[in-house]
N, C-alpha and C. Protein backbone atom coordinates (compact mmCIF):
# COMPACT_ATOMS: atom_id res chain seq x y z
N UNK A 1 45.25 49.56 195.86
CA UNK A 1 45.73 48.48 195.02
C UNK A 1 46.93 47.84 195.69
N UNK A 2 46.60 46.25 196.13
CA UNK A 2 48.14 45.96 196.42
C UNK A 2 49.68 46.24 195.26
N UNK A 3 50.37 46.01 196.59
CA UNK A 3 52.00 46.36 195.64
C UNK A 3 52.21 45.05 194.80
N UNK A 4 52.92 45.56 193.66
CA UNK A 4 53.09 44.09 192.63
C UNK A 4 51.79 43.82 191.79
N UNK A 5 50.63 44.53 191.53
CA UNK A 5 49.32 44.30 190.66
C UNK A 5 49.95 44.65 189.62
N UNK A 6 50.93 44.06 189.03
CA UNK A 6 50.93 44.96 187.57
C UNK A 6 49.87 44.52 186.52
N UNK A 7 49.41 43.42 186.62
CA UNK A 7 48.35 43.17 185.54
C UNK A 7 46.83 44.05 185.83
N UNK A 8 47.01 44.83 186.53
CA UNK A 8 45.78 45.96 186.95
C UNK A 8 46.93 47.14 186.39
N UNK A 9 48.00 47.21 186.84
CA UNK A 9 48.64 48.60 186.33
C UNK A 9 48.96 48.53 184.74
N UNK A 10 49.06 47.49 184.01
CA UNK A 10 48.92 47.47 182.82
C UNK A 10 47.70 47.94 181.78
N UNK A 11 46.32 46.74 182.64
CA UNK A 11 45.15 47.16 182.19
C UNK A 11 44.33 49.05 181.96
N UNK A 12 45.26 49.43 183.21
CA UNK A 12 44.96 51.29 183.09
C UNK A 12 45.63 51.88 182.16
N UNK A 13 46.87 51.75 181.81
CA UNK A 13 47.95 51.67 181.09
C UNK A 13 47.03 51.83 180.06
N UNK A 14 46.76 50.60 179.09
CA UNK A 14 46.31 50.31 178.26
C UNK A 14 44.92 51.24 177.86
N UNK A 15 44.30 51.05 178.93
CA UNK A 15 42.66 51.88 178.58
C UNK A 15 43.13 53.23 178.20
N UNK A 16 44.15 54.20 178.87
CA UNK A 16 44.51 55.68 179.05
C UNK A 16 44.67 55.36 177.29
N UNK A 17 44.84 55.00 176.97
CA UNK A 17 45.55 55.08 175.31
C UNK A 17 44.38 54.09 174.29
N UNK A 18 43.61 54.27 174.41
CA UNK A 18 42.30 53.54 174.04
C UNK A 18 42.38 51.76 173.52
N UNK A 19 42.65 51.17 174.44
CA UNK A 19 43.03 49.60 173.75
C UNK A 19 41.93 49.11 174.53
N UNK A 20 40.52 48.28 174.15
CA UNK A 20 39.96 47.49 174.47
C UNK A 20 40.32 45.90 175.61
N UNK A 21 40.33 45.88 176.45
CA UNK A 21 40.46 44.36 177.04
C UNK A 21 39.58 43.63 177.12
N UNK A 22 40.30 41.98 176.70
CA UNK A 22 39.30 40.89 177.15
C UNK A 22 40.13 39.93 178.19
N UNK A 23 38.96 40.23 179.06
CA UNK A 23 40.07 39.45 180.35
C UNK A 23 39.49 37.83 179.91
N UNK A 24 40.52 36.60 179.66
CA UNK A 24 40.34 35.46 179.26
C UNK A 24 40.91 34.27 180.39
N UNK A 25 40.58 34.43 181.63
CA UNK A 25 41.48 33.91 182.70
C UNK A 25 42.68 34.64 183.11
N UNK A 26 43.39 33.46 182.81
CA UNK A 26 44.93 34.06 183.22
C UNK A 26 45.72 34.66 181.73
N UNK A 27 44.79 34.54 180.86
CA UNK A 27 45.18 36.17 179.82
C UNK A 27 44.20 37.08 179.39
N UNK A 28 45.38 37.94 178.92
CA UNK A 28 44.47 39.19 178.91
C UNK A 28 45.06 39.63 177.57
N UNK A 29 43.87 39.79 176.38
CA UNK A 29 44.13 40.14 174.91
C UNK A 29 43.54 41.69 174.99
N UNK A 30 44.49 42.66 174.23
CA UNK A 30 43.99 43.85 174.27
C UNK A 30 43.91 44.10 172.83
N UNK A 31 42.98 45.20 172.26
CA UNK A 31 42.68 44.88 170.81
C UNK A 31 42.65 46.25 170.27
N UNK A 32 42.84 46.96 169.41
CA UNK A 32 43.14 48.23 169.02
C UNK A 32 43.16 47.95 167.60
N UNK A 33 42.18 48.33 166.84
CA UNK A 33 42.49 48.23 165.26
C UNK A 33 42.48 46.81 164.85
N UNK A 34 43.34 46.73 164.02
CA UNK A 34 44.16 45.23 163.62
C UNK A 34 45.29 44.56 164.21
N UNK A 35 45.70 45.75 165.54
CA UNK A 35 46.78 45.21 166.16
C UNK A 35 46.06 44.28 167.42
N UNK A 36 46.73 43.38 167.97
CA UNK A 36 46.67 42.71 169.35
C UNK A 36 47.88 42.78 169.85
N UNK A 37 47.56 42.37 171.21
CA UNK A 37 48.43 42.34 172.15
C UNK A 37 48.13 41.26 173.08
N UNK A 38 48.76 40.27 173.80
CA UNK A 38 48.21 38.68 173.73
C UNK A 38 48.65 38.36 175.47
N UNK A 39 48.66 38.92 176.36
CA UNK A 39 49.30 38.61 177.70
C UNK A 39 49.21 37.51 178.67
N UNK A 40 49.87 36.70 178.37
CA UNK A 40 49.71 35.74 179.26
C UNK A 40 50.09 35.25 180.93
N UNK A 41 49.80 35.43 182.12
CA UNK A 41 49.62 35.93 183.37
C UNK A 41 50.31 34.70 184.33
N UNK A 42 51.27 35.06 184.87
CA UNK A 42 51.63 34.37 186.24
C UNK A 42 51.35 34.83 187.72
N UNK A 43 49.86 34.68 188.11
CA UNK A 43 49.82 35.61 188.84
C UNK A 43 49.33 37.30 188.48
N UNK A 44 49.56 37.81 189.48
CA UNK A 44 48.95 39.17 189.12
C UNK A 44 50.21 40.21 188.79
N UNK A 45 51.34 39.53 188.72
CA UNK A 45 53.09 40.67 189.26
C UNK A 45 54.11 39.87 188.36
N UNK A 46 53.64 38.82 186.86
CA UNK A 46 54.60 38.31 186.79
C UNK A 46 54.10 37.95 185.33
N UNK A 47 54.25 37.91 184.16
CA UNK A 47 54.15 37.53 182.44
C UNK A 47 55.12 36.09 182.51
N UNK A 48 54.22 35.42 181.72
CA UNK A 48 54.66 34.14 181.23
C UNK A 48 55.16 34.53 179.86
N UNK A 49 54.83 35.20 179.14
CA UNK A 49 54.56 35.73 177.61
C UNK A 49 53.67 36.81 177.21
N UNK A 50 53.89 37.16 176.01
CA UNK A 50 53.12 37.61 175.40
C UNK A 50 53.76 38.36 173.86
N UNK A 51 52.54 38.57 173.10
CA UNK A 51 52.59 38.40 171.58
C UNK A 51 52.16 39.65 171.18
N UNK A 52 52.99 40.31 170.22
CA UNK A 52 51.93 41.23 169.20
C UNK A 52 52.15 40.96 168.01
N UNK A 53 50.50 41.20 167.41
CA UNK A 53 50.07 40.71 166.44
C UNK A 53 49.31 41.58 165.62
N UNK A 54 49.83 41.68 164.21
CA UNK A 54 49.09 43.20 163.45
C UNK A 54 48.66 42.37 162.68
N UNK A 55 47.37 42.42 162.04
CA UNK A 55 46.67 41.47 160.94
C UNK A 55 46.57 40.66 161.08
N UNK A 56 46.82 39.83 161.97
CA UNK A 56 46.28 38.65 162.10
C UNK A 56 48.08 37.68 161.82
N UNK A 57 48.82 38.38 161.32
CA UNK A 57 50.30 38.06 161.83
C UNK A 57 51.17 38.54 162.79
N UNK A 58 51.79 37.26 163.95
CA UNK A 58 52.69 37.50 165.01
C UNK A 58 54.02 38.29 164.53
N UNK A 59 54.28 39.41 165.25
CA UNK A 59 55.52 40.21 164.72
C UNK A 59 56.46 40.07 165.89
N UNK A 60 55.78 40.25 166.73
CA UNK A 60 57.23 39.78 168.04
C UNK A 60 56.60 38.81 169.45
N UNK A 61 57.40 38.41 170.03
CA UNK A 61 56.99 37.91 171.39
C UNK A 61 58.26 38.12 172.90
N UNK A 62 57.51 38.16 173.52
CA UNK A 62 58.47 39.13 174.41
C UNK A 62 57.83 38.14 175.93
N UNK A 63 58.68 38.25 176.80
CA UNK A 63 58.83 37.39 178.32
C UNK A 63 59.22 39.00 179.75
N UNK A 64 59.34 40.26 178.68
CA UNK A 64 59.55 41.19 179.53
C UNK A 64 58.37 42.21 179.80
N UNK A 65 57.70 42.20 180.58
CA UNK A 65 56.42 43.67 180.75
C UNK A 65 56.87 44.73 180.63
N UNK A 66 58.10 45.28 180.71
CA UNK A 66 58.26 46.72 180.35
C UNK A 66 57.93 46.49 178.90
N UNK A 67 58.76 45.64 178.43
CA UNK A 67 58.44 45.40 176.26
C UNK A 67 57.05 45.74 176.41
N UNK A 68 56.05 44.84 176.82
CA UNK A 68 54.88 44.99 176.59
C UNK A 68 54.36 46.67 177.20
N UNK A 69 54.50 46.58 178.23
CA UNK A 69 54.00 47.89 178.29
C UNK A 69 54.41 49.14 177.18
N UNK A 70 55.76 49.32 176.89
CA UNK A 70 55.74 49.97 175.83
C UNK A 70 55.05 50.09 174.33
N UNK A 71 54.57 48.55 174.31
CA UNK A 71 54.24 48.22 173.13
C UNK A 71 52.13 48.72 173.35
N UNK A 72 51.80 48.91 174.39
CA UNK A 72 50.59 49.48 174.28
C UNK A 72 50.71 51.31 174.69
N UNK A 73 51.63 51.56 174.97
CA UNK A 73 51.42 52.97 175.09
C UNK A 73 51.97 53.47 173.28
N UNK A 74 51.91 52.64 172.75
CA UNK A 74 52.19 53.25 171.42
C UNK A 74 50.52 53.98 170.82
């Protein structure tokens, strides 16, 4: 794997802890229950955004991948 893939080191991330992905271009929605997780991609090493969303309501939005990553190893 090149250095800097974090949107591949996320996606493993995510699967190890059972979250579904839909790769949508340059985002990537992961789906678990009623929660989402909404990632939006600069590149393969870099987040524009991204959202989580329980029920179908936005609860936070975050510009940092560690946030997000924490927020799927839950």
């Amino acid at each position: 794997m090149p250095e800097g893939d974090e949107r591949q080191d996320l996606q493993q991330t995510a699967e190890q802890v059972g979250w579904r992905r839909n790769d949508l271009g340059r985002v990537d929605l992961y789906l678990r229950g009623e929660t989402r997780v909404r990632v939006v991609w600069r590149g393969t090493d870099a987040i524009s955004g991204a959202t989580l969303t329980q029920d179908d309501v936005m609860m936070t939005y975050t510009r940092d991948l560690p946030t997000v990553t924490s927020w799927l190893k839950r």
